[in-house]
PDB file of N, CA and C in Angstrom:
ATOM      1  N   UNK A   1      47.331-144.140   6.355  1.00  0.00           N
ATOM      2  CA  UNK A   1      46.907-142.947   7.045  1.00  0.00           C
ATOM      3  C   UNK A   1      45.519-142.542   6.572  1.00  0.00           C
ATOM      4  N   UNK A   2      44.330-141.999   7.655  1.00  0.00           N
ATOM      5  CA  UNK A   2      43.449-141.888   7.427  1.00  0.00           C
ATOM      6  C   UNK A   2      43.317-140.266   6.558  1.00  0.00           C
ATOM      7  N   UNK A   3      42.459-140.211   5.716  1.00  0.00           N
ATOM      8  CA  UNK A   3      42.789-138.479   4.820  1.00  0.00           C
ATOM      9  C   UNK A   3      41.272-138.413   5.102  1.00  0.00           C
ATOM     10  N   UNK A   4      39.961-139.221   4.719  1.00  0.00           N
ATOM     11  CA  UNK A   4      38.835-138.299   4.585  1.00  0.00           C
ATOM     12  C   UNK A   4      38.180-137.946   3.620  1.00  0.00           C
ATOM     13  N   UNK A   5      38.615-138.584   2.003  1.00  0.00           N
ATOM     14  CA  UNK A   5      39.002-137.736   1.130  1.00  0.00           C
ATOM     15  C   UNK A   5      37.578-137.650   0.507  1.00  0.00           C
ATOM     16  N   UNK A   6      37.047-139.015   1.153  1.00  0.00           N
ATOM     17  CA  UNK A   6      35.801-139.485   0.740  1.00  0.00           C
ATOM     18  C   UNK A   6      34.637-138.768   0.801  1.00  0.00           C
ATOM     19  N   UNK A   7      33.208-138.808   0.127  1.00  0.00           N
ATOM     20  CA  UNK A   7      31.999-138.429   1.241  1.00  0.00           C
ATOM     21  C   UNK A   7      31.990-139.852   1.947  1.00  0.00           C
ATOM     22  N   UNK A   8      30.911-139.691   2.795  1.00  0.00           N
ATOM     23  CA  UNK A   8      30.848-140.483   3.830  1.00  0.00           C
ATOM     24  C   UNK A   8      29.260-140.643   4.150  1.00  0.00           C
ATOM     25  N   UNK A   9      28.732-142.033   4.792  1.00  0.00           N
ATOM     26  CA  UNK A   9      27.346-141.947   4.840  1.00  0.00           C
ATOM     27  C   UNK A   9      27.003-143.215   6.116  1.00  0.00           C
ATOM     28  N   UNK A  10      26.990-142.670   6.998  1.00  0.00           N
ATOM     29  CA  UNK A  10      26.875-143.488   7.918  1.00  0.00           C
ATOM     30  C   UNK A  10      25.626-143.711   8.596  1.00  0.00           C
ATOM     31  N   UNK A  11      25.036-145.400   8.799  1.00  0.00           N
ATOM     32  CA  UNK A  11      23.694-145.396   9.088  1.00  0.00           C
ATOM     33  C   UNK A  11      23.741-146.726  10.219  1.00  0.00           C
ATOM     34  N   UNK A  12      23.192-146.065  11.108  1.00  0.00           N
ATOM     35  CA  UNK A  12      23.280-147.184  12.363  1.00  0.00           C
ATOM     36  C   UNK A  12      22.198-147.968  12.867  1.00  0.00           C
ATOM     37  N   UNK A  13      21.502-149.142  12.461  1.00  0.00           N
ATOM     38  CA  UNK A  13      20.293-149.311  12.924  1.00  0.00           C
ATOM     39  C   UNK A  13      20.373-150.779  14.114  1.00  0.00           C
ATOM     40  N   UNK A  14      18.865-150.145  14.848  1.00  0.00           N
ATOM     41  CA  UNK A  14      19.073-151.365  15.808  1.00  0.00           C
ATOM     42  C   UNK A  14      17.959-152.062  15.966  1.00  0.00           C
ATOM     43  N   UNK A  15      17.395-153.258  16.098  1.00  0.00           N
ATOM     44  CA  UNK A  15      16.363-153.902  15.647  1.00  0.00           C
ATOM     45  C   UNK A  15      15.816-153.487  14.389  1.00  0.00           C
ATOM     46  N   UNK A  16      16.441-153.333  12.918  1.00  0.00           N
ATOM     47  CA  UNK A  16      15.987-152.874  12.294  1.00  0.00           C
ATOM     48  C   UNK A  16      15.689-151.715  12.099  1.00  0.00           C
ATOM     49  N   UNK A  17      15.649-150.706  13.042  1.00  0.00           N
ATOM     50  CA  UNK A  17      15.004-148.925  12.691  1.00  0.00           C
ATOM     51  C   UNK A  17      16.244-148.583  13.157  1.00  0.00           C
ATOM     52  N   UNK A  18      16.062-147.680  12.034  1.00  0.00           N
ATOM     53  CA  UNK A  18      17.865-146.787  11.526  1.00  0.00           C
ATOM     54  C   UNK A  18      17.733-145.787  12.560  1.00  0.00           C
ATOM     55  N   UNK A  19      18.694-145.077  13.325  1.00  0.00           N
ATOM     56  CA  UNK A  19      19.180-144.295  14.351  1.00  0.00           C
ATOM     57  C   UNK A  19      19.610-142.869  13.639  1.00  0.00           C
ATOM     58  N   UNK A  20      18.776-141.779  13.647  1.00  0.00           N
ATOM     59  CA  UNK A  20      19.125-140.728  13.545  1.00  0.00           C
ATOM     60  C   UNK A  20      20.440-140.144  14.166  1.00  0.00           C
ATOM     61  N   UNK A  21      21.078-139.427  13.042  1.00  0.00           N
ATOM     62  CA  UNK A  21      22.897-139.410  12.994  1.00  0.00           C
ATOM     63  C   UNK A  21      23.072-137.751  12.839  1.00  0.00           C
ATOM     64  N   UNK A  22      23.379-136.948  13.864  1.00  0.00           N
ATOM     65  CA  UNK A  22      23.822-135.640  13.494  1.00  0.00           C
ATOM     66  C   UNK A  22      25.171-135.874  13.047  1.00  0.00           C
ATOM     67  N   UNK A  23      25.734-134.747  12.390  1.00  0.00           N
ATOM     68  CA  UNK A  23      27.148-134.570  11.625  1.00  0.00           C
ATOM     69  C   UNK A  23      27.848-135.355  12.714  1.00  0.00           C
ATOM     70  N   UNK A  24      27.991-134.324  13.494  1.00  0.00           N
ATOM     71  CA  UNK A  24      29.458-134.769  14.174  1.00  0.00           C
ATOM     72  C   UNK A  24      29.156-136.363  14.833  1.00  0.00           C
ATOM     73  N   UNK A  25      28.150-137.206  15.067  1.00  0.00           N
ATOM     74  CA  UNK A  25      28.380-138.486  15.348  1.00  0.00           C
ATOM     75  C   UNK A  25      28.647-138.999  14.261  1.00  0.00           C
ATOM     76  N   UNK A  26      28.072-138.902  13.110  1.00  0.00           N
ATOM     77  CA  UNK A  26      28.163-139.503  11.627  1.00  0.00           C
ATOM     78  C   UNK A  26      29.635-139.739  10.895  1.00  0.00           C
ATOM     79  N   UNK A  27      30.480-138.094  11.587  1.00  0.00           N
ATOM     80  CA  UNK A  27      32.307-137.708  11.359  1.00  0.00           C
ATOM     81  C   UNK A  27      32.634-138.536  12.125  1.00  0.00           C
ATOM     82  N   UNK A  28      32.123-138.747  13.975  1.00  0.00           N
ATOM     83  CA  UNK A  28      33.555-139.458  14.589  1.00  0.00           C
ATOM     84  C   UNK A  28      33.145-140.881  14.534  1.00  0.00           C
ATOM     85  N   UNK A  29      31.980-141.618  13.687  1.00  0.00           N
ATOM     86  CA  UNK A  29      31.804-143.126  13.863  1.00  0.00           C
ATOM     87  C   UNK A  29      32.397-143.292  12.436  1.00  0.00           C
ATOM     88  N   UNK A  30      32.464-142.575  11.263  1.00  0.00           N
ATOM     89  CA  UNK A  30      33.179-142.774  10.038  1.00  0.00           C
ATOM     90  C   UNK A  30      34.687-143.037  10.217  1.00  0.00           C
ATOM     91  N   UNK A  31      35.306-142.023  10.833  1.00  0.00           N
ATOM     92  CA  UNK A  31      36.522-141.901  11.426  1.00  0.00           C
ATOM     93  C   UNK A  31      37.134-142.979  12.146  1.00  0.00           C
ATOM     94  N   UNK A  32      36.202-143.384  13.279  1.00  0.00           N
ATOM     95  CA  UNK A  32      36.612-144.726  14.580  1.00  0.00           C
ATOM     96  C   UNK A  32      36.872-145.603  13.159  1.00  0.00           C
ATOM     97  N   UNK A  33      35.810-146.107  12.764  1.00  0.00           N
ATOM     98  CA  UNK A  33      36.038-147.349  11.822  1.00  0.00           C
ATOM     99  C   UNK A  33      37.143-147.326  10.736  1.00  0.00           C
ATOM    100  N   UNK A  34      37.267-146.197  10.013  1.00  0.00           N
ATOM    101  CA  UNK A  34      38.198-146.061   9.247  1.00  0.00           C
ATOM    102  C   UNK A  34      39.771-146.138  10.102  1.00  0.00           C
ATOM    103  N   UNK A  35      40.155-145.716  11.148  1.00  0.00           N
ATOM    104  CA  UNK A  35      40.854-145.830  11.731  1.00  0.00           C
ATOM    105  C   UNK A  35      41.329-147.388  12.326  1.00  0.00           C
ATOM    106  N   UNK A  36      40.094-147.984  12.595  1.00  0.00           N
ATOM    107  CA  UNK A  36      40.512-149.793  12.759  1.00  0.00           C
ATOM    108  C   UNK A  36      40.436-150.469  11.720  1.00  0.00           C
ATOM    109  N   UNK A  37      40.087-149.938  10.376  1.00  0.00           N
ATOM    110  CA  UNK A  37      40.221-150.723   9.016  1.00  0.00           C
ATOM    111  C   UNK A  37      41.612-150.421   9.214  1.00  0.00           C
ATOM    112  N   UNK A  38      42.342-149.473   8.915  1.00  0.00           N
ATOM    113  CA  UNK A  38      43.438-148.660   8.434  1.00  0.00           C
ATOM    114  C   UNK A  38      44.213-149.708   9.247  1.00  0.00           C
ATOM    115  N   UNK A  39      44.347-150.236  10.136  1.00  0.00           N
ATOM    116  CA  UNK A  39      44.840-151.235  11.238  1.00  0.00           C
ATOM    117  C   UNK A  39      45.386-152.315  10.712  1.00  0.00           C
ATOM    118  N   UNK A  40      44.511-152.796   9.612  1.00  0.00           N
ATOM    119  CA  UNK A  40      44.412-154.255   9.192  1.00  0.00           C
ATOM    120  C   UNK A  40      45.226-154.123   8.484  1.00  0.00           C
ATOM    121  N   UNK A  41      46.172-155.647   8.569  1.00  0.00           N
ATOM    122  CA  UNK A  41      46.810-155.487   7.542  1.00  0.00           C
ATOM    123  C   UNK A  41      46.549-156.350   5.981  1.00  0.00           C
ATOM    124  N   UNK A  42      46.874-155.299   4.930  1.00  0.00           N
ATOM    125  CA  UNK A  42      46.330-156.127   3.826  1.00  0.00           C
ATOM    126  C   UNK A  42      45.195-154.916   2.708  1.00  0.00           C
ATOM    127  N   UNK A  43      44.818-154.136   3.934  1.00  0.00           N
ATOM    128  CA  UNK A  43      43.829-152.989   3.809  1.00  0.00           C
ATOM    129  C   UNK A  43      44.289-151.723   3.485  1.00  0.00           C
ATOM    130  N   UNK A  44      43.939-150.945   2.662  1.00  0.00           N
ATOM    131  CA  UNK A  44      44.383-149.992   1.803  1.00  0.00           C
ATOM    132  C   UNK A  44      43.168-148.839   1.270  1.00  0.00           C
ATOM    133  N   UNK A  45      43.328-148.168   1.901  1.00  0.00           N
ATOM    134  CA  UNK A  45      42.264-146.766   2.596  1.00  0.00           C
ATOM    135  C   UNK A  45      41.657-146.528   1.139  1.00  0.00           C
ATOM    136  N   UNK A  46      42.777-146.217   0.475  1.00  0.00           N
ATOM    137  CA  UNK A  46      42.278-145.767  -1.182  1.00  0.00           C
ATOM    138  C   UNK A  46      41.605-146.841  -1.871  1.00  0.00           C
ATOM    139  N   UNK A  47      41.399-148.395  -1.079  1.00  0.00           N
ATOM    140  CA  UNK A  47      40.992-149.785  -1.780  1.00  0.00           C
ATOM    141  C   UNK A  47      39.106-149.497  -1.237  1.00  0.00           C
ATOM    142  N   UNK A  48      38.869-148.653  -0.197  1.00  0.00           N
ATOM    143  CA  UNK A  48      37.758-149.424   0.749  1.00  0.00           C
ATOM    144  C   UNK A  48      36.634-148.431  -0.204  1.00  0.00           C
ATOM    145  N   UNK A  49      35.502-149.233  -0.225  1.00  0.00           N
ATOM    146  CA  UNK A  49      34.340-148.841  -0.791  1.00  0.00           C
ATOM    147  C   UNK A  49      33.138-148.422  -0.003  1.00  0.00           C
ATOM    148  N   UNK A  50      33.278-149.743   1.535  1.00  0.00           N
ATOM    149  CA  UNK A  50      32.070-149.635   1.802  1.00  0.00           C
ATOM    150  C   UNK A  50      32.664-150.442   3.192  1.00  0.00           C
ATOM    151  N   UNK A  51      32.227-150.219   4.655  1.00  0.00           N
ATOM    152  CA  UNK A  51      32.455-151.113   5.346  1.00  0.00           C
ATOM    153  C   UNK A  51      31.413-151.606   6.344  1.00  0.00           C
ATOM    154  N   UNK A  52      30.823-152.819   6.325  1.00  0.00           N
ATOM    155  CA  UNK A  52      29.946-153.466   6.993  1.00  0.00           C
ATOM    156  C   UNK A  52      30.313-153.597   8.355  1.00  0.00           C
ATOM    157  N   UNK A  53      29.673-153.241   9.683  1.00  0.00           N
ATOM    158  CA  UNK A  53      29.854-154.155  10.762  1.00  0.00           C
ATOM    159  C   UNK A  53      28.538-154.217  11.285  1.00  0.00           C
ATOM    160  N   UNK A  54      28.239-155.823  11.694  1.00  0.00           N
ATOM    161  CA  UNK A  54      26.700-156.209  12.456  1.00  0.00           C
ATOM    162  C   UNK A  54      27.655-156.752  13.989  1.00  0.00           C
ATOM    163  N   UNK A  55      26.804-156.406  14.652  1.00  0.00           N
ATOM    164  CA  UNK A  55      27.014-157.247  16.104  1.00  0.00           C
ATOM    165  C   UNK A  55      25.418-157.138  16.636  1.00  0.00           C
ATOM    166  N   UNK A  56      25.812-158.900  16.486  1.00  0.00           N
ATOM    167  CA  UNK A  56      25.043-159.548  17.498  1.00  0.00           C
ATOM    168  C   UNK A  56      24.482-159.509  18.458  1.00  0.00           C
ATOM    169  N   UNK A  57      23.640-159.579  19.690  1.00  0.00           N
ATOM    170  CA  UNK A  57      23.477-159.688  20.958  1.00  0.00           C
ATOM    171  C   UNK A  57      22.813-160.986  21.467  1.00  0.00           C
ATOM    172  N   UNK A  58      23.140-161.727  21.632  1.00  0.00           N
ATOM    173  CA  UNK A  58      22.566-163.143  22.003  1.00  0.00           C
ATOM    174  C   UNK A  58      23.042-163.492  23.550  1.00  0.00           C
TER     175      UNK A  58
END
């Protein structure tokens, strides 16, 4: 179950230049992801440090 308990620091960049993040996008893109980690199995909310995702466009 997702709690929050964390701070949180979310940074979105695209070609390289980082995307300015008000709160509430910064809360519900922390949240989305934590919510599809929380999914996995094997994964353990109180285990996660840090979570990477890159996508591609080719």
């Amino acid at each position: 179950m997702i709690t929050m308990n964390k701070m949180n620091k979310v940074e979105i960049r695209v070609n390289d230049n980082q995307v300015p993040l008000n709160q509430y996008v910064t809360t519900l893109v922390s949240k989305l992801v934590l919510a599809i980690v929380d999914s996995l199995k094997g994964i353990e909310e109180e285990d996660i440090e840090n979570v990477n995702i890159t996508v591609n466009y080719i």
